[in-house]
C-alpha atoms as a PDB file:
ATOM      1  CA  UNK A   1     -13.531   2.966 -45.934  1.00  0.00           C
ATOM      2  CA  UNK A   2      -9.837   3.459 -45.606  1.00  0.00           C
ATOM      3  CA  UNK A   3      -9.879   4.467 -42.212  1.00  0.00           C
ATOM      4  CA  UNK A   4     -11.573   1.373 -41.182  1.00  0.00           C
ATOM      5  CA  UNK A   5      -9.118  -0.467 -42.784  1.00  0.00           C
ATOM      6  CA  UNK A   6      -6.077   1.358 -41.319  1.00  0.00           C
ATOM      7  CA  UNK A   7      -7.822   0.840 -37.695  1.00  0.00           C
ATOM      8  CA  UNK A   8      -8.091  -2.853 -38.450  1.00  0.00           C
ATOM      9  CA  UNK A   9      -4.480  -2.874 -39.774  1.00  0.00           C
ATOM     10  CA  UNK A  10      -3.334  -1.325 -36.930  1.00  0.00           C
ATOM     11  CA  UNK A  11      -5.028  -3.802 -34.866  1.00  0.00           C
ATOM     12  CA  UNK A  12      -3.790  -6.914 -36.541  1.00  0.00           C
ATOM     13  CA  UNK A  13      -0.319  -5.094 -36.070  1.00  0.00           C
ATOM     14  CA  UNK A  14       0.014  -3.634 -32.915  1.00  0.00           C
ATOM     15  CA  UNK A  15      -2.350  -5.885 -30.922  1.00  0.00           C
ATOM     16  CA  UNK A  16      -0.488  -4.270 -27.119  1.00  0.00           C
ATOM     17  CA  UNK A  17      -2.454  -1.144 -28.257  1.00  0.00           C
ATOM     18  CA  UNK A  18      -5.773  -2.864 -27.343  1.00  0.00           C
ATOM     19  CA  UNK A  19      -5.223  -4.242 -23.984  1.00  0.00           C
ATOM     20  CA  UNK A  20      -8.136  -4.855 -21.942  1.00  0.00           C
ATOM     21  CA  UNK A  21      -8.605  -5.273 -18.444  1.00  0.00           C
ATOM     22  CA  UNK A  22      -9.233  -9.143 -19.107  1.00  0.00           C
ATOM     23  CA  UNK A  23      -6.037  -9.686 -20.064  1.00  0.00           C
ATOM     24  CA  UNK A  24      -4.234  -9.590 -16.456  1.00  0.00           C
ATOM     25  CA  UNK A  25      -3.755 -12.928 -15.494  1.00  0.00           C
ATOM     26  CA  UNK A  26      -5.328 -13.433 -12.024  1.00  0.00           C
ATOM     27  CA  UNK A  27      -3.932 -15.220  -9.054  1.00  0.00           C
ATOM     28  CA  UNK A  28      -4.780 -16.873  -5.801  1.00  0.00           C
ATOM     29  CA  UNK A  29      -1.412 -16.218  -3.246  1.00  0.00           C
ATOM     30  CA  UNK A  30      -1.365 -19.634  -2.817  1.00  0.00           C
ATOM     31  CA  UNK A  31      -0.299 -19.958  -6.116  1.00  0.00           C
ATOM     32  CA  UNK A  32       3.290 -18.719  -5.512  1.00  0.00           C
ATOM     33  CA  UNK A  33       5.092 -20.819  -8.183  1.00  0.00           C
ATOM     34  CA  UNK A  34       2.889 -19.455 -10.999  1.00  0.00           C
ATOM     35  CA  UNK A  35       3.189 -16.110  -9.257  1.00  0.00           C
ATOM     36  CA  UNK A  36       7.019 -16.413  -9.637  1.00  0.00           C
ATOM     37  CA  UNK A  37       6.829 -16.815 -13.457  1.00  0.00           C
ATOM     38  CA  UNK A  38       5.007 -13.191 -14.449  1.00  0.00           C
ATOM     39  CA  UNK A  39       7.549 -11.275 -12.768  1.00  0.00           C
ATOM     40  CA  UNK A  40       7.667  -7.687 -14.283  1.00  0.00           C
ATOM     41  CA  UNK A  41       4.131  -8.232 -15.139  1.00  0.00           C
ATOM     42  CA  UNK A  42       0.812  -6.216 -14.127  1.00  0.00           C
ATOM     43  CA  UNK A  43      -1.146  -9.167 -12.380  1.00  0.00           C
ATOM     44  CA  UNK A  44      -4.032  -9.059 -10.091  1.00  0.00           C
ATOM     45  CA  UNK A  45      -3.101 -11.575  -6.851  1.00  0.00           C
ATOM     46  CA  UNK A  46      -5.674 -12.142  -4.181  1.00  0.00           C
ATOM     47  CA  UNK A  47      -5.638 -13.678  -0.753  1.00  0.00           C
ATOM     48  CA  UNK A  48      -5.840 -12.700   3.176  1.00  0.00           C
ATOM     49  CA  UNK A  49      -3.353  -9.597   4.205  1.00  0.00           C
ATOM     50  CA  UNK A  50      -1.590 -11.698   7.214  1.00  0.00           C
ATOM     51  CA  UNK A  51       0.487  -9.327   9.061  1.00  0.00           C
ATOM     52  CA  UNK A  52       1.173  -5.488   8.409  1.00  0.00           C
ATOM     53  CA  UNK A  53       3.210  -2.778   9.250  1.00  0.00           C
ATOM     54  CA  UNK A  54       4.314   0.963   9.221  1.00  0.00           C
ATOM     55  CA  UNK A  55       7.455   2.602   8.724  1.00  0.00           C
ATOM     56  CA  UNK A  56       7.710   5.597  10.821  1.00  0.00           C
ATOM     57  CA  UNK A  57      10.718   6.623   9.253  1.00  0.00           C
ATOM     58  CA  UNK A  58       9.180   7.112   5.616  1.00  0.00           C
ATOM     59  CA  UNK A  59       5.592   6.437   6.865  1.00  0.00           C
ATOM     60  CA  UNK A  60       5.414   3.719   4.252  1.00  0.00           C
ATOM     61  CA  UNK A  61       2.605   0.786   4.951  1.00  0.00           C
ATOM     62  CA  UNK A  62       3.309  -2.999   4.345  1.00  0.00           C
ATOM     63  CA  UNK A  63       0.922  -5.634   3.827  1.00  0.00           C
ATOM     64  CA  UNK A  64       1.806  -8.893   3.778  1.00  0.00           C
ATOM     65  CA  UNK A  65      -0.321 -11.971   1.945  1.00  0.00           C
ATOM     66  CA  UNK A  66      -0.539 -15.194   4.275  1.00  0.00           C
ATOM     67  CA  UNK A  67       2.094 -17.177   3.806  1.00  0.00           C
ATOM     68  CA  UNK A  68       4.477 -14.141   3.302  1.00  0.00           C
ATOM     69  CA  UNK A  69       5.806 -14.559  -0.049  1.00  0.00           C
ATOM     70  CA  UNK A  70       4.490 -11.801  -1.850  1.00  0.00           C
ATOM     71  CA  UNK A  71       4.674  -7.565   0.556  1.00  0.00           C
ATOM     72  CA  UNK A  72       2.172  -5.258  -0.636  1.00  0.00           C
ATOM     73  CA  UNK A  73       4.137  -1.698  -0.537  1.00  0.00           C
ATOM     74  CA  UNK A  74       2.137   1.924  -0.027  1.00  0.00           C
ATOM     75  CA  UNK A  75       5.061   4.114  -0.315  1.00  0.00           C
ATOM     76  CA  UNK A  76       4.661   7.513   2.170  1.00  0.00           C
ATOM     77  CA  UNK A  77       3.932   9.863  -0.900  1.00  0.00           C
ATOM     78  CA  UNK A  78       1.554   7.767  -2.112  1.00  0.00           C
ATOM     79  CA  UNK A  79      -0.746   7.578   1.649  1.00  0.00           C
ATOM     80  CA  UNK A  80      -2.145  11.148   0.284  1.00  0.00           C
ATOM     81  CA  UNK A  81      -4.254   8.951  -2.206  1.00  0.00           C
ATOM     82  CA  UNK A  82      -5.764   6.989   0.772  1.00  0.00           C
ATOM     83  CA  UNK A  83      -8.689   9.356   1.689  1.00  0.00           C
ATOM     84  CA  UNK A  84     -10.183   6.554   3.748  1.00  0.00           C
ATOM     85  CA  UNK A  85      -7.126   5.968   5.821  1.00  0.00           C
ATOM     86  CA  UNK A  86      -3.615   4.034   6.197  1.00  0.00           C
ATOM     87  CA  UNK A  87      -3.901   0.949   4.228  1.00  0.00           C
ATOM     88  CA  UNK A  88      -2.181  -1.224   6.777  1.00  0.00           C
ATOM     89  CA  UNK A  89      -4.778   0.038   9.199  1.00  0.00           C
ATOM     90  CA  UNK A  90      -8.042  -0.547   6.908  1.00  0.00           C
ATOM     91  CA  UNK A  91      -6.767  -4.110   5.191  1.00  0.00           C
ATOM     92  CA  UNK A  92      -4.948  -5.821   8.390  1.00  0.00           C
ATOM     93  CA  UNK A  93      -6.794  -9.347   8.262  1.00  0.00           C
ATOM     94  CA  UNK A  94      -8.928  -9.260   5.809  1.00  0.00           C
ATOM     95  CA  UNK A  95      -9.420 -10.554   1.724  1.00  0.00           C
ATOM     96  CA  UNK A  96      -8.502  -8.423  -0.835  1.00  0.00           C
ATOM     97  CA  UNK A  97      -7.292  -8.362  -4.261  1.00  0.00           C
ATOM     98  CA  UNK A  98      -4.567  -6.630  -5.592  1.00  0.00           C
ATOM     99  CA  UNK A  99      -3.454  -5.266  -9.275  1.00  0.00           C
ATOM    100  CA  UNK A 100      -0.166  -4.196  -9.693  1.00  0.00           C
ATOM    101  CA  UNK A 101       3.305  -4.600 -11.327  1.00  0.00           C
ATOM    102  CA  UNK A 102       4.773  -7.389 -10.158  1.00  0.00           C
ATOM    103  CA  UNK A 103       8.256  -6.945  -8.492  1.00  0.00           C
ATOM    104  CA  UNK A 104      11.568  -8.282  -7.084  1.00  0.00           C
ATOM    105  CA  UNK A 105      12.956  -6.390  -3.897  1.00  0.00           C
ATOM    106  CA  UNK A 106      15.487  -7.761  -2.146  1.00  0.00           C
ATOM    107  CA  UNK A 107      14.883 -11.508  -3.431  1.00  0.00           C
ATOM    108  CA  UNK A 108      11.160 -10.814  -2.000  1.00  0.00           C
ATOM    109  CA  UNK A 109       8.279 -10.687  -4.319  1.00  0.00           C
ATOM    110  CA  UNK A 110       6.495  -7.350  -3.944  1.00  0.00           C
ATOM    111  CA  UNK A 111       3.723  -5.369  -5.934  1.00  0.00           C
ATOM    112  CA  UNK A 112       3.554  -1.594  -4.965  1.00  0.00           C
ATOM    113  CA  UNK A 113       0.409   0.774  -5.298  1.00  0.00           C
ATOM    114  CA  UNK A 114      -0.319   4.242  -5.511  1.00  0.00           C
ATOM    115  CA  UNK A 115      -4.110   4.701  -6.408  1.00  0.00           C
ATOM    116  CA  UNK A 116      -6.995   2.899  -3.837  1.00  0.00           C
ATOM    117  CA  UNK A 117      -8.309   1.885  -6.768  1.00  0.00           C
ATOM    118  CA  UNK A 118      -5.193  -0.933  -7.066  1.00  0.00           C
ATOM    119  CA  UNK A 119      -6.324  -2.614  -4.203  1.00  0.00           C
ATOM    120  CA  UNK A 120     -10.147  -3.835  -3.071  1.00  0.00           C
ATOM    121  CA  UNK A 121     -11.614  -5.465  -0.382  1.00  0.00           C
ATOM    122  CA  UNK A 122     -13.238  -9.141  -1.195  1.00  0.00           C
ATOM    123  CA  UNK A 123     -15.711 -10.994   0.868  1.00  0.00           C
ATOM    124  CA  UNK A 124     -14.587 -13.996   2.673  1.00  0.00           C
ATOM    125  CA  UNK A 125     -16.230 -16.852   1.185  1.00  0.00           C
ATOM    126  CA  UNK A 126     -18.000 -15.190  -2.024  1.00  0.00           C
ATOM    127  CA  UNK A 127     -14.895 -13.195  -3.580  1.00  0.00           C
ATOM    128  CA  UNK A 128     -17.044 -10.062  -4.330  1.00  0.00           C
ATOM    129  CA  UNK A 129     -15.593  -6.780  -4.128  1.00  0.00           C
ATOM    130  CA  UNK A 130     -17.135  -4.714  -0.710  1.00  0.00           C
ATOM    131  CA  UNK A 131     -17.553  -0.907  -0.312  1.00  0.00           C
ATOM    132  CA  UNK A 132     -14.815   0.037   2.241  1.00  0.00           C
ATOM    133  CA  UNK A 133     -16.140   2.375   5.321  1.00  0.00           C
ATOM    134  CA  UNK A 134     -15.106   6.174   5.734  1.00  0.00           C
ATOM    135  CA  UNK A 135     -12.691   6.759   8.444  1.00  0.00           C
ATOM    136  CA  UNK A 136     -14.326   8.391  11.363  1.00  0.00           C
ATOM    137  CA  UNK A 137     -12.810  11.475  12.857  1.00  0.00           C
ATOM    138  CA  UNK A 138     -11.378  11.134  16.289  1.00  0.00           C
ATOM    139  CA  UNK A 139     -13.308  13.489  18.521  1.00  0.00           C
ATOM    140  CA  UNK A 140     -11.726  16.644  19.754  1.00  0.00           C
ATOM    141  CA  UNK A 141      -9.657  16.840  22.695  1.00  0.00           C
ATOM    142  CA  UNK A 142     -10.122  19.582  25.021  1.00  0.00           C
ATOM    143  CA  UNK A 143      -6.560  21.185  26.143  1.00  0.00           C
ATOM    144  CA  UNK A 144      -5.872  21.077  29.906  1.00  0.00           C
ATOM    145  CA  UNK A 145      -4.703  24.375  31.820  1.00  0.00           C
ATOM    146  CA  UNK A 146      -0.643  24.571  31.069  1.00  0.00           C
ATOM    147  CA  UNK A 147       1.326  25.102  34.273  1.00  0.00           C
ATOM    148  CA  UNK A 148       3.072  28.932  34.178  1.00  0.00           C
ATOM    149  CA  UNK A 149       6.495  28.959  32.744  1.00  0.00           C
ATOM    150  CA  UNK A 150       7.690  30.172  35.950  1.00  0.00           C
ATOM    151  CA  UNK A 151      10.318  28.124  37.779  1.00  0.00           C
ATOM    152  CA  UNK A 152      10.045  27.526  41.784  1.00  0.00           C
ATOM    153  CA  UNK A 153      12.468  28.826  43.691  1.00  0.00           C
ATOM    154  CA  UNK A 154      15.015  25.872  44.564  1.00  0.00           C
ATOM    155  CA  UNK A 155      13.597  23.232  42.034  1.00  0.00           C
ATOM    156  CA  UNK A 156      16.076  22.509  38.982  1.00  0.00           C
ATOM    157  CA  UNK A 157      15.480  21.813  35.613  1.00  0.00           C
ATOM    158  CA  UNK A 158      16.976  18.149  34.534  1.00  0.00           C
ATOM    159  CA  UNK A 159      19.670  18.507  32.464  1.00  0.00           C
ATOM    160  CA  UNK A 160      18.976  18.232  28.781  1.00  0.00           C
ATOM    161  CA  UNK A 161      20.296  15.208  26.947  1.00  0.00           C
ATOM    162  CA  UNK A 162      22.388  15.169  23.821  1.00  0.00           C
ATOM    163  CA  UNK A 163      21.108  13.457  20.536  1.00  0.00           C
ATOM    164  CA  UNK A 164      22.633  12.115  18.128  1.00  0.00           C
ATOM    165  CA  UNK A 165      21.700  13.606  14.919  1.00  0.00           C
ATOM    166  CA  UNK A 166      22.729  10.584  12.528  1.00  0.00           C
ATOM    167  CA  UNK A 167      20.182   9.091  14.157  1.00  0.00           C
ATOM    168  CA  UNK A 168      17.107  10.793  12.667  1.00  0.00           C
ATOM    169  CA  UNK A 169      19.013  12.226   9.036  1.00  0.00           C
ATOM    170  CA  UNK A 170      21.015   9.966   6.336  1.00  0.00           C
ATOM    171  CA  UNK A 171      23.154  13.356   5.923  1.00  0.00           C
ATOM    172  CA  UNK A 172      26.681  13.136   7.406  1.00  0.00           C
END
């Protein structure tokens, strides 16, 4: 009997122990204003991914909610977690919905993911979650003969060009 009241104390005084999933507040990204207000909070946000993109660089994936307030970010270390492919490539203009910390980047409202789980794929006009198809594998190429390594007699190589390393690597 004193255990069950030392859970319920600890209940009545540490109610963030129990959170449950209902307690995310849930937005349509048309509702950018009320969006704004739970900044630094774990929210779930859903809408139509507009536009997206890749960064070769870092290989991180952005998707970007119609009207392009609020950046979905899959950083490159995270892409491992995306067995059924690039996110940019599998949710590029189509519904979803989105749970994540809500962030500030740059003045631009962002929520970043890590797990597929974060992220799932809605039916346009019901709102119901969808199962998202496996990537197929590209079919092998075949390799086509290599020419010799041997040079013709009179034919020259073109000259090599010079790169710029600072181009490719932040170190000086």
């Amino acid at each position: 009997m004193k255990f069950v009241g030392f859970i319920l104390a600890c209940l009545v005084l540490f109610p963030g122990l129990v959170k449950g999933e209902s307690e995310i507040p849930a937005f349509d990204v048309k509702q950018i204003d009320d969006i704004r207000a739970v900044v630094g909070k774990q929210i779930k946000v859903s809408g139509l991914i507009e536009r997206t993109g890749k960064s070769k660089g870092t290989g991180m994936n952005f998707l970007n909610f119609s009207g392009g307030e609020l950046t979905v970010v899959v950083f490159g270390r995270s892409l491992k977690n995306f067995p059924k492919g690039e996110p940019a490539d599998i949710f590029k203009g189509k519904p979803v919905e989105v749970t994540g910390k809500l962030e500030f980047y740059k003045e631009k409202l962002q929520i970043v993911l890590e797990q597929p789980s974060e992220i799932t794929l809605l039916e346009k006009q019901k709102g119901e979650p969808v199962k998202v198809a496996a990537k197929k594998p590209a079919p092998a190429l075949e390799k086509a003969p290599t020419a010799s390594k041997v040079e013709e007699p009179g034919k020259k190589k073109p000259p090599r060009v010079k790169v710029d390393p600072r181009i490719y690597f932040d170190d000086p």
